[in-house]
N, C-alpha and C. Protein backbone atom coordinates (compact mmCIF):
# COMPACT_ATOMS: atom_id res chain seq x y z
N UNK A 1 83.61 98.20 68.57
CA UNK A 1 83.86 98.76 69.87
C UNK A 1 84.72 97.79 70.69
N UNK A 2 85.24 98.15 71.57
CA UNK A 2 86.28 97.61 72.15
C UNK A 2 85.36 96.73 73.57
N UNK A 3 85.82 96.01 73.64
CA UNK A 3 84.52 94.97 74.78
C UNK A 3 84.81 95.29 76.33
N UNK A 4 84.84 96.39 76.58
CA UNK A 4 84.72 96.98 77.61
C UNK A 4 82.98 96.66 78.25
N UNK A 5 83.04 96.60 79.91
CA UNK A 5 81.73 96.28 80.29
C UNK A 5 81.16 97.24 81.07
N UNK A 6 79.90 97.15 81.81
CA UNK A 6 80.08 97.80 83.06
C UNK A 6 80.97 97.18 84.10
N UNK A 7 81.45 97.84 84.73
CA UNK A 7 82.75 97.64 86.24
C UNK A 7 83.87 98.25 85.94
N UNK A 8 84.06 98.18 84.55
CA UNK A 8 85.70 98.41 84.14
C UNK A 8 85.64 99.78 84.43
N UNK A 9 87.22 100.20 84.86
CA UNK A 9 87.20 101.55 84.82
C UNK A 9 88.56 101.92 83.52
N UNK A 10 87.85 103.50 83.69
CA UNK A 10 88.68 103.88 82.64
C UNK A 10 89.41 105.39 82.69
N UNK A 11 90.39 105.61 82.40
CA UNK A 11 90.85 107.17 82.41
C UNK A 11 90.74 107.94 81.15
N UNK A 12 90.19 109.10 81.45
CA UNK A 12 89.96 110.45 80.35
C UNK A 12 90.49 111.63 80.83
N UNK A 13 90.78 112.43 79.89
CA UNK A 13 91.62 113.79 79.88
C UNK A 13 90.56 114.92 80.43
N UNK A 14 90.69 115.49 81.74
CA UNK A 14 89.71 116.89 81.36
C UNK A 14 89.92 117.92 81.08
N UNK A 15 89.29 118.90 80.34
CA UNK A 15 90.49 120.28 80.25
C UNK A 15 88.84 121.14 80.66
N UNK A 16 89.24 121.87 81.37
CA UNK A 16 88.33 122.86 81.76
C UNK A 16 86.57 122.52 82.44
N UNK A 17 86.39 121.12 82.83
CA UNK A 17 85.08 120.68 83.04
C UNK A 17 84.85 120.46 82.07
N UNK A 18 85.62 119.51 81.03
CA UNK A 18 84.63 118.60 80.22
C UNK A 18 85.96 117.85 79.59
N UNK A 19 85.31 116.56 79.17
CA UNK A 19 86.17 115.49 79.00
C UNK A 19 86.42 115.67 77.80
N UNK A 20 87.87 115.75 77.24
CA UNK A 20 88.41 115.80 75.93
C UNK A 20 88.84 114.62 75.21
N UNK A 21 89.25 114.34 74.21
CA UNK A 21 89.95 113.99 73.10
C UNK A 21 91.10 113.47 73.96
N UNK A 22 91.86 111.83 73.38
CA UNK A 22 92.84 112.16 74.36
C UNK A 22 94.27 112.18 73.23
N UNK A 23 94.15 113.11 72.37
CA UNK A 23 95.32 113.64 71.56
C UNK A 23 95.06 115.33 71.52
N UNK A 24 94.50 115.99 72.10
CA UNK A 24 94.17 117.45 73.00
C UNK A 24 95.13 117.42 73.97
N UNK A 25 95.32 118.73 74.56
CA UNK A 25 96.01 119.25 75.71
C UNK A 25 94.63 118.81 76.19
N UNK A 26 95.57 118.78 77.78
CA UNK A 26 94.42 118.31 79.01
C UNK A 26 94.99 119.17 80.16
N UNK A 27 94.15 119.11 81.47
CA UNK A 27 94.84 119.61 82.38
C UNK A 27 95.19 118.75 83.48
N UNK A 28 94.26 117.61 83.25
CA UNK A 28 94.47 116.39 84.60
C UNK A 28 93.64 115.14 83.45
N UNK A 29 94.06 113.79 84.31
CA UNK A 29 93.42 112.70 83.85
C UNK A 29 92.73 112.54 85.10
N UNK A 30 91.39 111.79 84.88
CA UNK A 30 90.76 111.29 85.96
C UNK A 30 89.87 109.84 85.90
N UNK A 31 89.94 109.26 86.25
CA UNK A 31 89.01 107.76 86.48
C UNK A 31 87.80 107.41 86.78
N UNK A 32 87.05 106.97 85.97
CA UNK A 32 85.86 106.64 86.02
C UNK A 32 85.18 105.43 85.83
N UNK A 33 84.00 104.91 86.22
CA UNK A 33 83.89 103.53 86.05
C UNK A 33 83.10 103.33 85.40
N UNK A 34 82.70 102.69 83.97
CA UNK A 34 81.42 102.32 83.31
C UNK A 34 80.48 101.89 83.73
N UNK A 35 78.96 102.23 84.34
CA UNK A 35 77.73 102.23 84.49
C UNK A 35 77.19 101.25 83.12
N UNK A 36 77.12 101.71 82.18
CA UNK A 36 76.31 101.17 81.09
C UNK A 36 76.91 101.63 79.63
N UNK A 37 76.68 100.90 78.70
CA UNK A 37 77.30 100.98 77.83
C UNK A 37 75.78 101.01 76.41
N UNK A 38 76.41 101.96 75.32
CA UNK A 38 74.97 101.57 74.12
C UNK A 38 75.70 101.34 72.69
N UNK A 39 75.03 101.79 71.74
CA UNK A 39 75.67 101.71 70.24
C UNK A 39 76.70 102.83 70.56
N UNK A 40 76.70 104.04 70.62
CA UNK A 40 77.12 105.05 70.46
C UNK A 40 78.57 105.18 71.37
N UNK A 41 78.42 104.56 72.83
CA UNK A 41 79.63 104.83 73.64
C UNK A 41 79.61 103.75 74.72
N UNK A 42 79.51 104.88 75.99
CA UNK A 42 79.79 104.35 77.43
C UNK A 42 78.61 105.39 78.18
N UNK A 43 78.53 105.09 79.08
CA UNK A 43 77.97 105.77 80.26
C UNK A 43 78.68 105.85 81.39
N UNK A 44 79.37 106.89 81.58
CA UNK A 44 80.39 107.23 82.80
C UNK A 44 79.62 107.41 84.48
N UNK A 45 80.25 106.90 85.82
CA UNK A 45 80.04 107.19 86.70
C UNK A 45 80.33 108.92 86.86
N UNK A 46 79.92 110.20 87.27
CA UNK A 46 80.93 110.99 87.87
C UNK A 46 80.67 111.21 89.38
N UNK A 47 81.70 110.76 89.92
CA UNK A 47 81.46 111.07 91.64
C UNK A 47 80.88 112.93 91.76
N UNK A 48 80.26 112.76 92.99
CA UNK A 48 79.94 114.23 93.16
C UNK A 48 81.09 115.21 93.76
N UNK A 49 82.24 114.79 93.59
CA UNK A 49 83.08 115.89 93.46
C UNK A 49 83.79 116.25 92.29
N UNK A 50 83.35 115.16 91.50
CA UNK A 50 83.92 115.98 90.11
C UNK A 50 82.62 116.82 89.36
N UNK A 51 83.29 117.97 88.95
CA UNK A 51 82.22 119.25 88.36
C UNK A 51 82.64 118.98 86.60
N UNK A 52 81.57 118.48 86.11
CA UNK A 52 82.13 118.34 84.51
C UNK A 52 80.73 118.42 83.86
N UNK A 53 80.81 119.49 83.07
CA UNK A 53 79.76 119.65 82.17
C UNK A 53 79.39 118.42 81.15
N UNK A 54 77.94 118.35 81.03
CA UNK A 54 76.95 117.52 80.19
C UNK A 54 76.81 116.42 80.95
N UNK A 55 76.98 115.98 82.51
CA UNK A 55 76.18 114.93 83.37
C UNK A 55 74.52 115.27 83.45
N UNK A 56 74.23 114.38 83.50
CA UNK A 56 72.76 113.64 83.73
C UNK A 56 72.72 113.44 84.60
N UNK A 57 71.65 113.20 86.01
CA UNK A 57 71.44 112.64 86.46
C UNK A 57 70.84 111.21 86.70
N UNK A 58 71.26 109.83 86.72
CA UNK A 58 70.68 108.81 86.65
C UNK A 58 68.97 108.29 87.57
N UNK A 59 67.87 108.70 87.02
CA UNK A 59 66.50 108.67 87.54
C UNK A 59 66.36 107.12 87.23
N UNK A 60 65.17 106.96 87.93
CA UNK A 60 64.64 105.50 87.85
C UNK A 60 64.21 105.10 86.49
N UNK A 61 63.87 105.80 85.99
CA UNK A 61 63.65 105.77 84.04
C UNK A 61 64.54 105.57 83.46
N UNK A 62 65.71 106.43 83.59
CA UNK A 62 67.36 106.03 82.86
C UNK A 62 68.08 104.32 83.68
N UNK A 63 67.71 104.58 84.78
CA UNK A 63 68.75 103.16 85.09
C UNK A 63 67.94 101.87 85.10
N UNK A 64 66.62 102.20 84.37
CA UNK A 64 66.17 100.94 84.07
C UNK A 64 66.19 100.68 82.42
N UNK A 65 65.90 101.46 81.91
CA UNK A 65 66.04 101.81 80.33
C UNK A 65 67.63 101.67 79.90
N UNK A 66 68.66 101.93 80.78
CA UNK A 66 70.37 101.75 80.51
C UNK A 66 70.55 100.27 81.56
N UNK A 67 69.83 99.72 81.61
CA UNK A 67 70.27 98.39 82.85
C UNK A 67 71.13 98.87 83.69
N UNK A 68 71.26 100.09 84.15
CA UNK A 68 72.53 100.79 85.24
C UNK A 68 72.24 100.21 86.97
N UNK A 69 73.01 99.73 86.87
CA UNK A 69 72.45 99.33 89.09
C UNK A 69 71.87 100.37 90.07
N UNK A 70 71.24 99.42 90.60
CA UNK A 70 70.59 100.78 91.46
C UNK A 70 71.23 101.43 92.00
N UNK A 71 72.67 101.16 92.83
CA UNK A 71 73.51 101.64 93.61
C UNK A 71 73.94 102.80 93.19
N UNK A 72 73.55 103.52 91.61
CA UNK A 72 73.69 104.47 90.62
C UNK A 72 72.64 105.48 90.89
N UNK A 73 71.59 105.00 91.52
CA UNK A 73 70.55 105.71 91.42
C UNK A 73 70.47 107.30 91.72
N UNK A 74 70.04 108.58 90.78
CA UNK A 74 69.99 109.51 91.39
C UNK A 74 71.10 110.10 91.60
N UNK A 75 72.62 109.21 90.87
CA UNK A 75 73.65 109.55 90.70
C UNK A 75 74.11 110.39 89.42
N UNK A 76 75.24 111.45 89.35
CA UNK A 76 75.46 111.72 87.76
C UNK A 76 76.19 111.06 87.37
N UNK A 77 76.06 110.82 85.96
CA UNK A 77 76.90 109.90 84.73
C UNK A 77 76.83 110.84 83.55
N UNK A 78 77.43 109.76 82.59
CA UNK A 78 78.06 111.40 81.50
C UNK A 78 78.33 109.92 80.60
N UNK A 79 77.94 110.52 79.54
CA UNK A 79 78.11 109.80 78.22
C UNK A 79 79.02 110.07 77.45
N UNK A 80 80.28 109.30 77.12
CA UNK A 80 81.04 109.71 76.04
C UNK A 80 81.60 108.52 74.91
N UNK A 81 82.03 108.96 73.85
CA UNK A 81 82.04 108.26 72.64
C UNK A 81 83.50 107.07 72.79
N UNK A 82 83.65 105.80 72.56
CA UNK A 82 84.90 104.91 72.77
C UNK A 82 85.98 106.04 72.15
N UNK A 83 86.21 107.02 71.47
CA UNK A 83 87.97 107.69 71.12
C UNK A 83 87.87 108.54 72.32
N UNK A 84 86.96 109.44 73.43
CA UNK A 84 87.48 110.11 74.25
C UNK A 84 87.79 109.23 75.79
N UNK A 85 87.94 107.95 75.59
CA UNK A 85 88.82 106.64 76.36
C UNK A 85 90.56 106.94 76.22
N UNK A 86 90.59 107.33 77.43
CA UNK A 86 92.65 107.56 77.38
C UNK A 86 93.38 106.82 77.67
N UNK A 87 92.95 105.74 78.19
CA UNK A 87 93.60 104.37 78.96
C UNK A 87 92.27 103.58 79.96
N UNK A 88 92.75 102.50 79.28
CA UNK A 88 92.24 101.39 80.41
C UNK A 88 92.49 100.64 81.66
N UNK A 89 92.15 101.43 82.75
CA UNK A 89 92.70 101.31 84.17
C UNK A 89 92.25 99.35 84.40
N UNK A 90 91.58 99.21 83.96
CA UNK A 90 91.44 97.63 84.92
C UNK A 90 89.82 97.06 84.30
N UNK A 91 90.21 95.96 84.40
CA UNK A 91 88.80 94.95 83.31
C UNK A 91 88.29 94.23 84.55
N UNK A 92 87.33 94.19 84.82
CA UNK A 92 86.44 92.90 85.73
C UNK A 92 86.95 91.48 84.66
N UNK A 93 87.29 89.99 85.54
CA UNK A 93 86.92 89.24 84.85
C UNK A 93 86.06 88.78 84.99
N UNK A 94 85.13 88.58 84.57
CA UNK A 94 83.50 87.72 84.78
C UNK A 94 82.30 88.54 84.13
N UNK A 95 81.31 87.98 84.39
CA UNK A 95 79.95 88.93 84.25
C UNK A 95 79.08 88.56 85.12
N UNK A 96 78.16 89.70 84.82
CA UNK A 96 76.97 89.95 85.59
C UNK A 96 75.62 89.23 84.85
N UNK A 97 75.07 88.68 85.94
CA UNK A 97 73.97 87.75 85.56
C UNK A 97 72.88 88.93 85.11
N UNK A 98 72.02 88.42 83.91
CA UNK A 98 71.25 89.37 83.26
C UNK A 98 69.85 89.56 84.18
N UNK A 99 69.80 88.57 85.04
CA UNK A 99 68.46 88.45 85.55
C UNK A 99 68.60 89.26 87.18
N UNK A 100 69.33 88.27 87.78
CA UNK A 100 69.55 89.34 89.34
C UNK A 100 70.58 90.30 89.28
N UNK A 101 71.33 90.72 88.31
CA UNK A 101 72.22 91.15 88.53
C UNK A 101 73.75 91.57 89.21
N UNK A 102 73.65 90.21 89.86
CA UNK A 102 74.67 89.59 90.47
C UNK A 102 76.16 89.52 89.43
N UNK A 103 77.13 89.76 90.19
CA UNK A 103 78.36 89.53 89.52
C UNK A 103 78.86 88.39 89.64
N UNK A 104 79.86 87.85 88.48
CA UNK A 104 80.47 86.21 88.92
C UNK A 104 81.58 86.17 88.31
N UNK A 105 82.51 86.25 89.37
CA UNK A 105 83.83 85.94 88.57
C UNK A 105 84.56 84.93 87.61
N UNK A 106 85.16 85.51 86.69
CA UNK A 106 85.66 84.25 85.81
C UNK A 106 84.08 83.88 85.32
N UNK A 107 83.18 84.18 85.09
CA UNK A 107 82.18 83.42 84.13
C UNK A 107 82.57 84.03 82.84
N UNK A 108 81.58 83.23 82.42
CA UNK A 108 81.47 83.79 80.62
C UNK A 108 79.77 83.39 80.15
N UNK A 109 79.53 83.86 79.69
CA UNK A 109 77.98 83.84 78.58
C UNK A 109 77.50 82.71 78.46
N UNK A 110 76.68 82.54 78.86
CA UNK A 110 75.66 81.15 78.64
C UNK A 110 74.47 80.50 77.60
N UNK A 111 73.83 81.97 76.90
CA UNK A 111 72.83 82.64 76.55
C UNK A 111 73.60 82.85 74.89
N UNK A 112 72.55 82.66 74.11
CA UNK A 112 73.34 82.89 72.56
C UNK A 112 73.03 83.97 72.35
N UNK A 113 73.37 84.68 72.45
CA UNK A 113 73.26 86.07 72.80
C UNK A 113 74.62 86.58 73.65
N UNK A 114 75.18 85.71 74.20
CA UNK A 114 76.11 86.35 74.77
C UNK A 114 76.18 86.62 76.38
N UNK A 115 75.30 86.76 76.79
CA UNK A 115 74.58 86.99 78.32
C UNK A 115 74.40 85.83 79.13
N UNK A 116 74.81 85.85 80.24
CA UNK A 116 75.15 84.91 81.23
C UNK A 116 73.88 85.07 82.15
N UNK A 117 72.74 84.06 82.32
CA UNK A 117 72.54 83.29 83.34
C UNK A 117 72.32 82.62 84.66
N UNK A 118 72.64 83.24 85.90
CA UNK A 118 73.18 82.22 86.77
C UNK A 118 72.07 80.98 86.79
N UNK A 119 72.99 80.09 87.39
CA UNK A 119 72.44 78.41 88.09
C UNK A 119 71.35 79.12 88.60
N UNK A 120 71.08 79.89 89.50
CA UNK A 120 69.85 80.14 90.75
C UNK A 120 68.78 80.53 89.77
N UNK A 121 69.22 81.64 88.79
CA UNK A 121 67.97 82.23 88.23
C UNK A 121 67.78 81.26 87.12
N UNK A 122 68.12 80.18 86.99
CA UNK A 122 67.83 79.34 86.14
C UNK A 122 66.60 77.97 86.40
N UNK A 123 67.28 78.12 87.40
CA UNK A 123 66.55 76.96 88.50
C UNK A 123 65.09 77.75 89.04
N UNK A 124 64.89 78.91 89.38
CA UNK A 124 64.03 79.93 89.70
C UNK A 124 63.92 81.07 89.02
N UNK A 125 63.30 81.73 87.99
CA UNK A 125 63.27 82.65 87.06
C UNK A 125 62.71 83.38 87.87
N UNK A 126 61.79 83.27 88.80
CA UNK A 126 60.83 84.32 89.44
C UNK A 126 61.34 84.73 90.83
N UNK A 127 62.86 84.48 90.91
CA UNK A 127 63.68 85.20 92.28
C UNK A 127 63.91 86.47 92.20
């Protein structure tokens, strides 16, 4: 899979309320921002003015079970597979600390595992 994170956004093709293939006819491209990511794909933001079949609503069960931010909460998202990705609008550089969930620019992984850390929640695990 391509190391896309949550923040990044990304553009997909829609043709008729639902996100296609992007070697399909389309009728518009539209932008979306990754929420959460699993084996299988991505987890798409969709604002509530876009109408696109097979959103979910994000409940307190899904955005703790998908690590999705709360700021998601009660929001719809939409799951789709890395080939219905049509372009990559823009990459965060940095990551998000695994513990508060804080963002940090320009970091990188601390954790062998891959997962970053911060100084604070290091110094205090129970913040």
């Amino acid at each position: 899979m391509t190391k896309l994170k949550p923040g990044d956004r990304v553009d997909c093709r829609v043709k008729t309320a639902t996100i296609v293939s992007p070697y399909r006819n389309y009728d518009e491209v539209k932008t979306f921002e990754i929420v959460a990511k699993d084996d299988h794909g991505y987890y798409l933001y969709v604002p509530h003015y876009y109408a696109l079949k097979g959103t979910i609503v994000a409940d307190v069960y899904c955005c703790k079970r998908l690590g999705i931010d709360k700021r998601f909460l009660n929001e719809n998202i939409i799951h789709i597979q890395e080939n219905m990705i049509a372009n990559i609008r823009s990459r965060l550089d940095g990551m998000v600390c695994s513990i508060c969930k804080e963002f940090y620019p320009f970091a990188s992984g601390n954790q062998k595992d891959g997962t970053l850390i911060c100084y604070s929640c290091r110094q205090n695990p129970y913040r």
